[in-house]
C-alpha atoms as a PDB file:
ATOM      1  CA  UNK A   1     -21.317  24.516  19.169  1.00  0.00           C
ATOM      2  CA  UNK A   2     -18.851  24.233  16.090  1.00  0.00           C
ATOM      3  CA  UNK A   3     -16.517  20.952  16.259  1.00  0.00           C
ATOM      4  CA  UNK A   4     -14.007  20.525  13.388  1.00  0.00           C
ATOM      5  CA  UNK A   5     -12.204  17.488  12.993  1.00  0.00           C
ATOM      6  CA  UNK A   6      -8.954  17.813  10.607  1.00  0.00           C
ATOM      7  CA  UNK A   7      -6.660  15.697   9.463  1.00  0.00           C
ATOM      8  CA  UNK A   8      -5.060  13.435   6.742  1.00  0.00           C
ATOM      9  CA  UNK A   9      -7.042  10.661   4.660  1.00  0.00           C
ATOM     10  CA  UNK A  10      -7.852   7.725   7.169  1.00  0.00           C
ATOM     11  CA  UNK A  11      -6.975   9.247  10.377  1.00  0.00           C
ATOM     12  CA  UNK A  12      -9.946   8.473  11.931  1.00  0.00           C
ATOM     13  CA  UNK A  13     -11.720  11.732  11.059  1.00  0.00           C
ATOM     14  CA  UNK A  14     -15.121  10.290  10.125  1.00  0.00           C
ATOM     15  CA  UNK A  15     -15.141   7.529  12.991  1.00  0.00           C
ATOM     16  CA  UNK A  16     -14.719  10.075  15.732  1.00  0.00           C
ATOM     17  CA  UNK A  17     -17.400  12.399  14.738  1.00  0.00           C
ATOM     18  CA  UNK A  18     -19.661   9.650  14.946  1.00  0.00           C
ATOM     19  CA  UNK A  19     -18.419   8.561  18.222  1.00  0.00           C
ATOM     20  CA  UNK A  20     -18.944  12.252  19.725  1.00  0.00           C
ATOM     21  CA  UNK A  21     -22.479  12.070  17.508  1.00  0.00           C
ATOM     22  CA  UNK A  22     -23.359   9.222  19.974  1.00  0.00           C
ATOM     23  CA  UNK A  23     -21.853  10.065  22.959  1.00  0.00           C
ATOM     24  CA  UNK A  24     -23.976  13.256  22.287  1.00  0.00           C
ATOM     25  CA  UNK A  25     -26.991  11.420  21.450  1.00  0.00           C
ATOM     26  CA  UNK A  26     -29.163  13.591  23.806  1.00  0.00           C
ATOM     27  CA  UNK A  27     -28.758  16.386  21.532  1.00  0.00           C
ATOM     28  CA  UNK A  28     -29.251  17.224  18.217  1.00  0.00           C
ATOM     29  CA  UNK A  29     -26.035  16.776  16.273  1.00  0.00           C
ATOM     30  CA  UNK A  30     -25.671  17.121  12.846  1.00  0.00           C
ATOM     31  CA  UNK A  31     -22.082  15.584  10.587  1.00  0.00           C
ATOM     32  CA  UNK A  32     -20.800  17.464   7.323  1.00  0.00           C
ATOM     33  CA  UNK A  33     -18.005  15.216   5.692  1.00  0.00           C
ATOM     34  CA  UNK A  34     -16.289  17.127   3.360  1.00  0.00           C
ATOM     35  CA  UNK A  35     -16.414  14.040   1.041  1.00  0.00           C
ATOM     36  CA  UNK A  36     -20.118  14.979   0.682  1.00  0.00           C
ATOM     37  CA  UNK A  37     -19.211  18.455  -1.191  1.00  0.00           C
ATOM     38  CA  UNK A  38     -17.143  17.171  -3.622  1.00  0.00           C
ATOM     39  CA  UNK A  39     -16.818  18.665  -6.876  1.00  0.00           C
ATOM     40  CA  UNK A  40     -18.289  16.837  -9.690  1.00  0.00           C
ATOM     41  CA  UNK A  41     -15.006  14.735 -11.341  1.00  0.00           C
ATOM     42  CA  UNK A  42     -15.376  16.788 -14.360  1.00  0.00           C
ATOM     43  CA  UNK A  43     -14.310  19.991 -12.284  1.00  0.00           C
ATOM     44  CA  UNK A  44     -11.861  18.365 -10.358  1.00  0.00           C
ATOM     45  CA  UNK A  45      -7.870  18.496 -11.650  1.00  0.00           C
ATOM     46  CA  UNK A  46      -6.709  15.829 -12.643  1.00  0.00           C
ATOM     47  CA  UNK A  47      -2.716  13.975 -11.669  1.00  0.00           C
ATOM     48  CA  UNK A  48      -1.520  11.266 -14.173  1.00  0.00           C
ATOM     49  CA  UNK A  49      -5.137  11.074 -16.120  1.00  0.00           C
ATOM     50  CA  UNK A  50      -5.875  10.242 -12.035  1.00  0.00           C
ATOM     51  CA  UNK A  51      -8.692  12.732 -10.324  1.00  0.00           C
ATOM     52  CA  UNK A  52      -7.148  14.251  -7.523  1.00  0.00           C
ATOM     53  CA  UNK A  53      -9.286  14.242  -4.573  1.00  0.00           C
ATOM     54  CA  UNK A  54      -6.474  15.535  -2.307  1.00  0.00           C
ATOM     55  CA  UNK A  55      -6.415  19.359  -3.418  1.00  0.00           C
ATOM     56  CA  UNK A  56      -8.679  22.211  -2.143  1.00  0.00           C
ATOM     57  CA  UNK A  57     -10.255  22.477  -5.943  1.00  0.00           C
ATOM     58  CA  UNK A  58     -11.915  19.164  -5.665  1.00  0.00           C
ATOM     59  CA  UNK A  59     -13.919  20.549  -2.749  1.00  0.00           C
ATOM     60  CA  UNK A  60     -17.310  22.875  -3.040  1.00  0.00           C
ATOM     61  CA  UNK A  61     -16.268  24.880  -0.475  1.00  0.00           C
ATOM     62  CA  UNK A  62     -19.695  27.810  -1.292  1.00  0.00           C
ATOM     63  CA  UNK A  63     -22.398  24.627  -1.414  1.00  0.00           C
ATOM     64  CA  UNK A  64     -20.308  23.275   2.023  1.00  0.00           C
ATOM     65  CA  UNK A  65     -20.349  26.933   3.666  1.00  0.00           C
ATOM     66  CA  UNK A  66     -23.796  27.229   3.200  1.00  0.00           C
ATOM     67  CA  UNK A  67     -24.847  23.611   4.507  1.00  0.00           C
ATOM     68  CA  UNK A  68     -22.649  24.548   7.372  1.00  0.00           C
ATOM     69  CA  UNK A  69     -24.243  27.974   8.210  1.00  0.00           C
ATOM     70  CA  UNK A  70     -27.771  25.943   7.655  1.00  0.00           C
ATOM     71  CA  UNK A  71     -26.660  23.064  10.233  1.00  0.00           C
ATOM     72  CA  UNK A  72     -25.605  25.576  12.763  1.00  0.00           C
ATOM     73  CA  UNK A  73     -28.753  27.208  12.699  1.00  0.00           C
ATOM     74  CA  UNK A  74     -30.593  24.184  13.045  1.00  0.00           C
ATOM     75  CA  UNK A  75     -28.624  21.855  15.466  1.00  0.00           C
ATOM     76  CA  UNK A  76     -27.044  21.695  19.138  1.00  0.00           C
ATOM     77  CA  UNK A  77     -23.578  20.435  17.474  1.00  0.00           C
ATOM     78  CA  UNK A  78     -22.689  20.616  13.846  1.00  0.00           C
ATOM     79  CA  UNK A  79     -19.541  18.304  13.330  1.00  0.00           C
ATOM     80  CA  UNK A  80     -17.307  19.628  10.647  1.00  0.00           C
ATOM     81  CA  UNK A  81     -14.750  17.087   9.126  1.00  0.00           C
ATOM     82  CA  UNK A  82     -12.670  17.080   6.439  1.00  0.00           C
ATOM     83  CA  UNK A  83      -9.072  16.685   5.105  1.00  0.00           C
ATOM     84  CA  UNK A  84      -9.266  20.544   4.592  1.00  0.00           C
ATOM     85  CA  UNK A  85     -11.320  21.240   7.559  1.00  0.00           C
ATOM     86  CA  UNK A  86      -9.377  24.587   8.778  1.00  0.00           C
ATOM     87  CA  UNK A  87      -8.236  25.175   5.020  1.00  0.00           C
ATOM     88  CA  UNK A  88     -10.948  27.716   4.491  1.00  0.00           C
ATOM     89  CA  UNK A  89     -10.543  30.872   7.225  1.00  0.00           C
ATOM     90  CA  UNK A  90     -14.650  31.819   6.670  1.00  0.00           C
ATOM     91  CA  UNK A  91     -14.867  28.510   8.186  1.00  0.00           C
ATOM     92  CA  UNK A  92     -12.368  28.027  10.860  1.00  0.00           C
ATOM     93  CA  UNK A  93     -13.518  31.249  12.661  1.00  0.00           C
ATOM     94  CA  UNK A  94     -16.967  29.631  13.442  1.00  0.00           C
ATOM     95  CA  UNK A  95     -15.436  26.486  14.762  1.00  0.00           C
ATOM     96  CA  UNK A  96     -15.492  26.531  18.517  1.00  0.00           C
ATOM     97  CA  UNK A  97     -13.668  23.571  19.139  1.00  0.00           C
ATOM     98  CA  UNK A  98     -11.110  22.179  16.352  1.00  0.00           C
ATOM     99  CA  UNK A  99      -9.385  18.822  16.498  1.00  0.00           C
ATOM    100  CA  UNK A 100      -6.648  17.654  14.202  1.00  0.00           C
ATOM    101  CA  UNK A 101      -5.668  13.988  13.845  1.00  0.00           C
ATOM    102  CA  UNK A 102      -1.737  12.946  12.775  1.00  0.00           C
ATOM    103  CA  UNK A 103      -0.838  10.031  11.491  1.00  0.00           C
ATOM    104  CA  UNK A 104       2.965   9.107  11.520  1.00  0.00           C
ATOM    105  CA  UNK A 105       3.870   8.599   7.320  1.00  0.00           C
ATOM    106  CA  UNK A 106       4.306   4.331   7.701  1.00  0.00           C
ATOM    107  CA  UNK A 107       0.982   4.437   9.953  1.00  0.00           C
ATOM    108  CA  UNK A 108      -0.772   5.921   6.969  1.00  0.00           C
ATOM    109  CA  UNK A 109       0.682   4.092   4.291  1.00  0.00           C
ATOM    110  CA  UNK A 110      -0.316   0.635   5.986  1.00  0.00           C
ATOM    111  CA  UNK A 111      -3.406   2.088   6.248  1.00  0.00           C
ATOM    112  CA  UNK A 112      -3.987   3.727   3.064  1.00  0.00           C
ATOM    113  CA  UNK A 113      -2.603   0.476   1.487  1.00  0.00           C
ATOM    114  CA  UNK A 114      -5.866  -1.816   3.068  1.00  0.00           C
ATOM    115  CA  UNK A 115      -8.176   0.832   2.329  1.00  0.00           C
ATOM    116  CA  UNK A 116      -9.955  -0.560  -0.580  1.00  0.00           C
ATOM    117  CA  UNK A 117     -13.622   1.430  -0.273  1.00  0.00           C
ATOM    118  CA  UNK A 118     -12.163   3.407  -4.283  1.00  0.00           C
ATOM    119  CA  UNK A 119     -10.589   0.113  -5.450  1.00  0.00           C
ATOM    120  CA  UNK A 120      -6.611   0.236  -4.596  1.00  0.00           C
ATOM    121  CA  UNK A 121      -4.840   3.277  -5.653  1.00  0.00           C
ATOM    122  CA  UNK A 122      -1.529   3.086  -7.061  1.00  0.00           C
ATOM    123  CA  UNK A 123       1.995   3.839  -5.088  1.00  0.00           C
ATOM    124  CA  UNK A 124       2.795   7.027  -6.569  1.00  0.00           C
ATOM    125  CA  UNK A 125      -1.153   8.231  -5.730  1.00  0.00           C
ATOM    126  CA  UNK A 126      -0.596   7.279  -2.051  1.00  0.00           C
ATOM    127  CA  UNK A 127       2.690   8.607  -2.012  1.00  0.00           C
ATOM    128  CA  UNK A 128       0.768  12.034  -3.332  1.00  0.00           C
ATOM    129  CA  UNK A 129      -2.000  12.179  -1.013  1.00  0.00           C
ATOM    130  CA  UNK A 130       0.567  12.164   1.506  1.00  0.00           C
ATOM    131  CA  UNK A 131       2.779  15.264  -0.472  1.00  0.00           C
ATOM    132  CA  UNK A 132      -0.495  16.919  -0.558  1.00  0.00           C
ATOM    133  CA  UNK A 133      -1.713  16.872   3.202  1.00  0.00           C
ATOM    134  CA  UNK A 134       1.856  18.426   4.042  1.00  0.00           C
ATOM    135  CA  UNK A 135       1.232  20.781   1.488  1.00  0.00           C
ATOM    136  CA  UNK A 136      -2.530  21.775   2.217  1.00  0.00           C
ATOM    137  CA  UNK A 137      -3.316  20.786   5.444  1.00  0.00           C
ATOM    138  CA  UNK A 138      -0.509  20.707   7.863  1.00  0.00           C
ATOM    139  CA  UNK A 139       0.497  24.640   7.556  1.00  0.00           C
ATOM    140  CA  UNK A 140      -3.539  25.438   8.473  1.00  0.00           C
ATOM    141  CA  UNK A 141      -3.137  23.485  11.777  1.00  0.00           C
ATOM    142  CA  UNK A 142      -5.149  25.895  14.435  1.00  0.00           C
ATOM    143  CA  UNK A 143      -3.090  26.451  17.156  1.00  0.00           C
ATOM    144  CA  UNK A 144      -5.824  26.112  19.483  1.00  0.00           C
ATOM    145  CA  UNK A 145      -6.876  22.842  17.856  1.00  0.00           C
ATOM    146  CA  UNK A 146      -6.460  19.983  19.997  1.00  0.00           C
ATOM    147  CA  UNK A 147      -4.064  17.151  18.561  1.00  0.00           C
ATOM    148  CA  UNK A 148      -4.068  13.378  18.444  1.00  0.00           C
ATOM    149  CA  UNK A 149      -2.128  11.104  17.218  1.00  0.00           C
ATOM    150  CA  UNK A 150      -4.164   8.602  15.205  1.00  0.00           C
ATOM    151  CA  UNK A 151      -3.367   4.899  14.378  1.00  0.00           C
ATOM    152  CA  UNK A 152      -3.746   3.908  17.971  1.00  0.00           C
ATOM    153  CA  UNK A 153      -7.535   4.194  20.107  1.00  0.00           C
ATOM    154  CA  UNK A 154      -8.312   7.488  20.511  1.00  0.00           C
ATOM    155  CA  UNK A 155      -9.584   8.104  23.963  1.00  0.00           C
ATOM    156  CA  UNK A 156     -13.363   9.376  23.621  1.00  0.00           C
ATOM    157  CA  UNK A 157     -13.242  10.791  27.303  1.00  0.00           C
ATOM    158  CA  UNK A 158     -10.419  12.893  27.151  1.00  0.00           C
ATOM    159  CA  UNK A 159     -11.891  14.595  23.437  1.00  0.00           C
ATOM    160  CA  UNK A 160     -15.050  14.706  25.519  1.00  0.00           C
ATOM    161  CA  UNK A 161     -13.619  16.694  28.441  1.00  0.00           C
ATOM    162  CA  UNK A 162     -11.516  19.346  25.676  1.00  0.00           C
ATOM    163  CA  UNK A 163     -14.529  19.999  23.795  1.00  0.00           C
ATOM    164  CA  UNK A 164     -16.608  20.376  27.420  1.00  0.00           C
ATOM    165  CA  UNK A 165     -13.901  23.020  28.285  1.00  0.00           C
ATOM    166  CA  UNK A 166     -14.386  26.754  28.895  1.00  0.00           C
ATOM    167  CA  UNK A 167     -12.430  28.632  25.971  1.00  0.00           C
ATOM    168  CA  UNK A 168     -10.059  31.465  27.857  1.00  0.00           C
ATOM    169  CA  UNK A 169      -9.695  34.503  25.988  1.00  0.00           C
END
């Protein structure tokens, strides 16, 4: 099984693949964060002499493919997530079960705002991470993908019980 997880920058992606990792912990699941294929900064465009991490070019899509293809040959559950999770079609064909996070625009900005893993980015950087999602990421929304509104507790048993479902085709 193929889950994707979608979704702007702190949504919750990366927290609820780890929370289906464990809840799945008699299995052998395996986590691909986009993050992790990142192109080296020298490669990736730049904004305002800023990189810009929030554009399909910063991403190694081939190198994340192929880890993909390798994880589903190798585990129960590969976990896909990723800001641009159903941006590449190669990829979101082989995703049985897609989930997309939203996150109202003040929700993110509070959140983007204590996020201080990078150091604190500047207004006009938040303001274009959030341009960027709309442009990137919101138009490649599955319609089969399962939504949830983020910035509140996201209920594990009910993303349990969509991913346990029977696909009808």
């Amino acid at each position: 099984m193929v889950i994707g997880i979608g979704g702007i920058s702190n949504a919750g992606k990366s927290n609820l693949a780890r929370r289906i990792k464990n809840y799945s912990s008699s299995k052998k699941v395996t986590i691909l964060c986009q993050d992790d294929f990142a192109m080296p900064n020298e490669k990736i465009p730049l904004i305002r002499d800023h990189i810009d991490w929030e554009c399909p070019a910063s991403i190694d899509f081939v190198k994340y493919e192929k880890a993909v293809i390798e994880a589903v040959n190798d585990s129960d559950i590969t976990i896909i997530e990723g800001i641009f999770a159903f941006y590449k079609e190669s990829l979101t064909k082989i995703v049985n079960k897609k989930i997309f996070l939203t996150l109202d625009r003040r929700f993110f900005f509070m959140r983007k705002n204590i996020d201080l893993r990078w150091g604190k980015e500047p207004d006009w950087y938040v303001e274009h991470i959030w341009n960027n999602h709309n442009k990137y990421c919101k138009h490649y929304i599955p319609k089969d993908a399962y939504k949830i509104r983020a910035g509140r507790d996201i209920d594990l048993q009910k993303v349990i019980e969509f991913i346990e479902t029977k696909n009808v085709k």
